[in-house]
Protein backbone atom coordinates (compact mmCIF):
# COMPACT_ATOMS: atom_id res chain seq x y z
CA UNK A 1 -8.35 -2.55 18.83
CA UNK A 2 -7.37 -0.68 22.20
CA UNK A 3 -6.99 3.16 22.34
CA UNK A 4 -2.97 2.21 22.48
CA UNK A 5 -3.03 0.14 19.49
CA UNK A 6 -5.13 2.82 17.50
CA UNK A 7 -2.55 5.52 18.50
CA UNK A 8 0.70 3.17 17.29
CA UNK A 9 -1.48 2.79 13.76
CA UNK A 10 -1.87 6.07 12.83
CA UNK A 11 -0.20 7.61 9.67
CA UNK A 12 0.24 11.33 9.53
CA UNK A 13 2.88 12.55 6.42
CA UNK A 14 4.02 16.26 7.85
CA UNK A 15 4.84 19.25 5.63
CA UNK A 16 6.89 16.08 3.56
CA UNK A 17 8.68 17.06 0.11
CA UNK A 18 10.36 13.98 -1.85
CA UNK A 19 13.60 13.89 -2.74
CA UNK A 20 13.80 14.26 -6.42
CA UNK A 21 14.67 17.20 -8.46
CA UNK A 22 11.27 17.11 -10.55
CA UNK A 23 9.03 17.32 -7.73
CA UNK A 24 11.20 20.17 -5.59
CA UNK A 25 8.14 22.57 -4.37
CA UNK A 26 5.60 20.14 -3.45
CA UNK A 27 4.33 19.36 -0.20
CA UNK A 28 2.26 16.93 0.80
CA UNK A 29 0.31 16.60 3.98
CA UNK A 30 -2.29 13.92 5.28
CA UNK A 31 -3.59 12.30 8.16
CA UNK A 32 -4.97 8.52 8.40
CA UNK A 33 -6.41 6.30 11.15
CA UNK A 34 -6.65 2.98 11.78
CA UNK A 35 -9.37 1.70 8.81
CA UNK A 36 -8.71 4.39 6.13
CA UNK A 37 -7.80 3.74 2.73
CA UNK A 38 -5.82 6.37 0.95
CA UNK A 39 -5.90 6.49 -3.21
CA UNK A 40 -3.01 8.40 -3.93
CA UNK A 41 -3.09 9.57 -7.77
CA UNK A 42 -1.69 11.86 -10.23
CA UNK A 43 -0.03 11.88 -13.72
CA UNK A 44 2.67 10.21 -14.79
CA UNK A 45 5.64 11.83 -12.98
CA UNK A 46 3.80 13.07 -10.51
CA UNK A 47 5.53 11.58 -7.65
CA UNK A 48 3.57 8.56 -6.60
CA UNK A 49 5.70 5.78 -6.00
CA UNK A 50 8.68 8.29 -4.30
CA UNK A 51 6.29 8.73 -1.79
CA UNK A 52 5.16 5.35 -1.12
CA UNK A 53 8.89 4.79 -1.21
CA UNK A 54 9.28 7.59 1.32
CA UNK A 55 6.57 6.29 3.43
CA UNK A 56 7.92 2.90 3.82
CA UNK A 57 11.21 4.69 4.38
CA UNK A 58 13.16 3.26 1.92
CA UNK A 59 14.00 7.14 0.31
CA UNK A 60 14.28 9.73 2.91
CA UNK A 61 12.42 13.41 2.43
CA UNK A 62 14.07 16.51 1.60
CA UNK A 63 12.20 18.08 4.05
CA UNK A 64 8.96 17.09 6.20
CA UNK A 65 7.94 13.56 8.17
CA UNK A 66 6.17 10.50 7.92
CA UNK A 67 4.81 9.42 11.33
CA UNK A 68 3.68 6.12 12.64
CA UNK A 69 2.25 6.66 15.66
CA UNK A 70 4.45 8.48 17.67
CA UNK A 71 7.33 7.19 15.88
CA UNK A 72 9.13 8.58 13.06
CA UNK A 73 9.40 6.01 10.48
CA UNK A 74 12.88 6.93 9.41
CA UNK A 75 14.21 6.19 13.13
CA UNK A 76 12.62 2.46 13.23
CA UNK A 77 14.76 -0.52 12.48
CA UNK A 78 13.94 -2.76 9.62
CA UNK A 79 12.70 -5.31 11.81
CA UNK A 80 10.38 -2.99 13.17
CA UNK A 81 9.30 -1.48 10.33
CA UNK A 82 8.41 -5.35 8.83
CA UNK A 83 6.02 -5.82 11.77
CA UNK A 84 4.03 -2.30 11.51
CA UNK A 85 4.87 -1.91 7.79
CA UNK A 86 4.20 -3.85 4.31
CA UNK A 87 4.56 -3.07 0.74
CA UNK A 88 3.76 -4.35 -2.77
CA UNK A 89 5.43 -3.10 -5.47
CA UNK A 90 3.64 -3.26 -9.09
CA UNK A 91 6.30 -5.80 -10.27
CA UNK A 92 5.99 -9.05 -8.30
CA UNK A 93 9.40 -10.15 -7.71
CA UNK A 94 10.46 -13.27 -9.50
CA UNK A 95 14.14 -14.16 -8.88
CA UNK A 96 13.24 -15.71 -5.39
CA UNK A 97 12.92 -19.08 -5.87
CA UNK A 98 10.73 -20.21 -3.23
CA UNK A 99 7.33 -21.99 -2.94
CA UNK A 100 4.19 -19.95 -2.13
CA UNK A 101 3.46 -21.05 0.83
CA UNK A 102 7.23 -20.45 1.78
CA UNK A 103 6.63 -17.02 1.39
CA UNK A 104 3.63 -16.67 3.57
CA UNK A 105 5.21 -18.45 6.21
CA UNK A 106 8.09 -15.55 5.87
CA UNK A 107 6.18 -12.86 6.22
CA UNK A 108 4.51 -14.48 9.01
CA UNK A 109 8.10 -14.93 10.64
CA UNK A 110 8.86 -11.33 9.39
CA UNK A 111 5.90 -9.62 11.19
CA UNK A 112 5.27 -11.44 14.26
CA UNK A 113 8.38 -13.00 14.95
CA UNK A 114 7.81 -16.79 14.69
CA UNK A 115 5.29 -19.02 12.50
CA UNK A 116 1.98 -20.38 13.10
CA UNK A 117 1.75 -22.84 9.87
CA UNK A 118 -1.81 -23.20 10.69
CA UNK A 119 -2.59 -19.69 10.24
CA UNK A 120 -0.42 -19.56 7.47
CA UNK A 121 -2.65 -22.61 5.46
CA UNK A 122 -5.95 -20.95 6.54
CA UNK A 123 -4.62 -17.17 5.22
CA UNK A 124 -3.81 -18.55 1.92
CA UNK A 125 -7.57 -20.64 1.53
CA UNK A 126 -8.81 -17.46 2.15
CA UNK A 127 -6.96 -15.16 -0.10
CA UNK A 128 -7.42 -17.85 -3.01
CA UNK A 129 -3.55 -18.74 -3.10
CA UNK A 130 -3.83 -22.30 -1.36
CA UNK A 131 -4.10 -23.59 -4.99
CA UNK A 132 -0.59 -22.74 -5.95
CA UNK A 133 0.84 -23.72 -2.13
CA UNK A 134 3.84 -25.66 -3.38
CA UNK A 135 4.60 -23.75 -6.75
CA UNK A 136 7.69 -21.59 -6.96
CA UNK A 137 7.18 -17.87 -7.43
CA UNK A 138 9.24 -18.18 -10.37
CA UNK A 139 6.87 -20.54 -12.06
CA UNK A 140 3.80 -18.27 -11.84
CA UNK A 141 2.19 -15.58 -14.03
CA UNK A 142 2.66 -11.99 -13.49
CA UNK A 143 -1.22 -11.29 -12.20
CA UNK A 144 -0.78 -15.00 -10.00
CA UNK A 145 2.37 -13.96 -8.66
CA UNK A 146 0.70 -10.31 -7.42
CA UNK A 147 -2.19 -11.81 -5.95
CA UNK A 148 0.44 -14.07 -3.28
CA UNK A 149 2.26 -10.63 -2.95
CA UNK A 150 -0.80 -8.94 -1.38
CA UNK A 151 -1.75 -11.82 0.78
CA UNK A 152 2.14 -11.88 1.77
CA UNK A 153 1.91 -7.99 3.04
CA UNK A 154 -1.78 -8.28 4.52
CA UNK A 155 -0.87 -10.92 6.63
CA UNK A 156 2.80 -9.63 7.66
CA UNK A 157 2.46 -5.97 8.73
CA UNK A 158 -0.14 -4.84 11.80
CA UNK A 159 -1.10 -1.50 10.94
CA UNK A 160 0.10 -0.13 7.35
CA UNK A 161 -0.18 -2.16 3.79
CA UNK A 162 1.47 -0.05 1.07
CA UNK A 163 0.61 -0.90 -2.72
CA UNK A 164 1.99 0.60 -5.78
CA UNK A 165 -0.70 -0.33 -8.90
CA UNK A 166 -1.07 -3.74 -7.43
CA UNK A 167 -3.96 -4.59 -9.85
CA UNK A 168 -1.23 -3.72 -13.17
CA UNK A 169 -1.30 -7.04 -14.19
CA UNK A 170 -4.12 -9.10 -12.93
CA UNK A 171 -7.54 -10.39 -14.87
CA UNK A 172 -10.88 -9.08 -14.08
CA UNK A 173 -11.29 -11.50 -11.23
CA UNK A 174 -8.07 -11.05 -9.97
CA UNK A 175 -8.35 -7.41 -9.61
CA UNK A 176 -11.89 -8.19 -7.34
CA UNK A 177 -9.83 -10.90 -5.28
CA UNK A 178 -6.79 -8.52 -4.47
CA UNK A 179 -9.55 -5.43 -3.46
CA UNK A 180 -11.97 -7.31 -1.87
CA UNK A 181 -9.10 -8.44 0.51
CA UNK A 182 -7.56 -5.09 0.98
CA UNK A 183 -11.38 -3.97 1.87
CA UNK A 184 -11.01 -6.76 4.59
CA UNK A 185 -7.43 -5.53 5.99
CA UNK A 186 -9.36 -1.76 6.08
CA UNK A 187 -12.01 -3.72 8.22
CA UNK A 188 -9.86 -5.58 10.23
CA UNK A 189 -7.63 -1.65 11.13
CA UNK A 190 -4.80 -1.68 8.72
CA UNK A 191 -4.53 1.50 6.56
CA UNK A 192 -4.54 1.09 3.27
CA UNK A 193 -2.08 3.23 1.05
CA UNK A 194 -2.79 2.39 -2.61
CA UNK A 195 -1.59 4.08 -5.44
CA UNK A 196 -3.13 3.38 -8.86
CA UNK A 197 -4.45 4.52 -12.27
CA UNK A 198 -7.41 2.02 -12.31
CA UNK A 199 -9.71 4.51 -11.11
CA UNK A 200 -12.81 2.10 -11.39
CA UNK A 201 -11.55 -0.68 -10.14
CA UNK A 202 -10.31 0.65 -7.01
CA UNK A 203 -13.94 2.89 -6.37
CA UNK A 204 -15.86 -0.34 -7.25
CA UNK A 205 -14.61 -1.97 -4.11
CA UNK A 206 -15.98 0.72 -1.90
CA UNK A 207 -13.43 0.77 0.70
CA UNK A 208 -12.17 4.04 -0.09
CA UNK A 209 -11.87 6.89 2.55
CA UNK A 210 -9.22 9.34 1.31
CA UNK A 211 -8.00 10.21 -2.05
CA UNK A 212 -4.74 12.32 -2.31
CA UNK A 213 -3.72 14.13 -5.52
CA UNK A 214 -0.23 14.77 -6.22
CA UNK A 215 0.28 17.57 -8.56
CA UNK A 216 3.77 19.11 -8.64
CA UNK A 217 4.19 22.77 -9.50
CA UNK A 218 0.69 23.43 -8.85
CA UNK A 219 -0.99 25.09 -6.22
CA UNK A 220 1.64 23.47 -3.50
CA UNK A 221 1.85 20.20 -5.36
CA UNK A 222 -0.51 18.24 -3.30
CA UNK A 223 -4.45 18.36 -2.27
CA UNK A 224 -5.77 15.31 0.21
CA UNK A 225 -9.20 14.72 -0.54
CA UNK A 226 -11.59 13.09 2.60
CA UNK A 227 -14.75 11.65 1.48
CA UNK A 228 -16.03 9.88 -1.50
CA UNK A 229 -14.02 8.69 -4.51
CA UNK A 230 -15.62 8.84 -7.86
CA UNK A 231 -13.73 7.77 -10.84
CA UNK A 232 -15.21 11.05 -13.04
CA UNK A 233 -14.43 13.11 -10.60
CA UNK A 234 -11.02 12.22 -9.86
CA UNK A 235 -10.65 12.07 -13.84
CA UNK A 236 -11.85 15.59 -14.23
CA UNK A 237 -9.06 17.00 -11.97
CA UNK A 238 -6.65 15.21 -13.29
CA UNK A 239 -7.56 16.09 -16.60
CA UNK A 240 -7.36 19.99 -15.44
CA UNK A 241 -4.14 19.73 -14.85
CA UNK A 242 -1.93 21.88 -17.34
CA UNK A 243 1.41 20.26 -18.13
């Protein structure tokens, strides 16, 4: 990745507050490059998936940015944002009825602008999808349906891949599958936003670079963490909290 390319994948979130009356007060503030995986955590409430929201820029701020790059997100077009920019919520969508490997082949249309079904087949033998190629979305479990979701946003978006408790409903296995390929998009330059309560999980992984704790009414609602993660000790703050 060229200097240019770094520059047009970093994430800084300025001075941001989220628009929602229960979190009026905090700001949050954070800085990633290229690589970095952010754990964003917090109690229930606490504000986690408004701001993944914001950052996609599908909510906008109160006050404060979120910058790609030199852009703002907020002044890219949705096409834009589909090529720098992907996001899995922690319910899989399941009204689409399309095949599997329909929906890879979208979001490779989505983020580079036309489809390589070659890369498409190879993505999905590695992510451990090519199995249920031709089944509907529709027709698959909660956890099955999650796991094509991440493969759909690692392979669509070049720099950001935004997750909100992505592991919610997958086995043991599937929970290693979906991190160990997020650890791959960190080591191939996309930054990694993940938000999650599966403390363990997540740390065992060993990807993480960041950790960001969102704690409104406290202290300026928001500390961002560089450095190691450990499960206890992210437990222990959280657990300091008074609320």
């Amino acid at each position: 990745m060229n200097e240019r390319q770094d520059s047009l994948g970093n994430l800084a979130i300025k001075a941001l507050e989220l628009m929602h009356r229960d979190l009026e007060g905090m700001k949050i503030d954070a800085h990633l490059n290229p690589g970095d995986f952010m754990v964003v955590v917090g109690r229930n409430g606490a504000g986690k998936s408004t701001l993944l929201h914001t950052i996609m820029g599908l909510l906008s701020p109160l006050r404060g940015q979120v910058m790609l790059g030199p852009d703002d997100v907020f002044s890219l077009s949705p096409r834009e944002r589909a090529t720098r920019m992907s996001f899995v919520t922690s319910t899989p969508p399941r009204h689409a009825g399309i095949t599997v490997r329909e929906t890879i082949e979208l979001a490779l249309k989505a983020g580079r602008g036309e489809l390589d079904t070659s890369e498409a087949e190879a993505h999905m033998e590695a992510t451990g999808i090519s199995v249920w190629a031709d089944r509907r979305l529709d027709r698959l479990s909660d956890g099955m349906a999650q796991r094509v979701m991440v493969a759909r946003a690692a392979i669509q978006s070049k720099h950001i891949v935004v997750l909100d408790e992505p592991t919610a409903f997958l086995d043991v296995v599937g929970k290693e599958d979906v991190l160990e390929q997020l650890r791959q998009c960190k080591e191939n330059g996309q930054i990694i936003v993940l938000a999650t309560h599966d403390l363990e999980s997540v740390a065992a992984c060993g990807g993480v670079t960041h950790w960001l704790q969102l704690r409104p009414g406290i202290s300026g609602g928001s500390t961002f963490h560089q450095g190691g993660f450990e499960p206890e000790t992210v437990r222990a703050v959280l657990r300091s909290e008074k609320r």
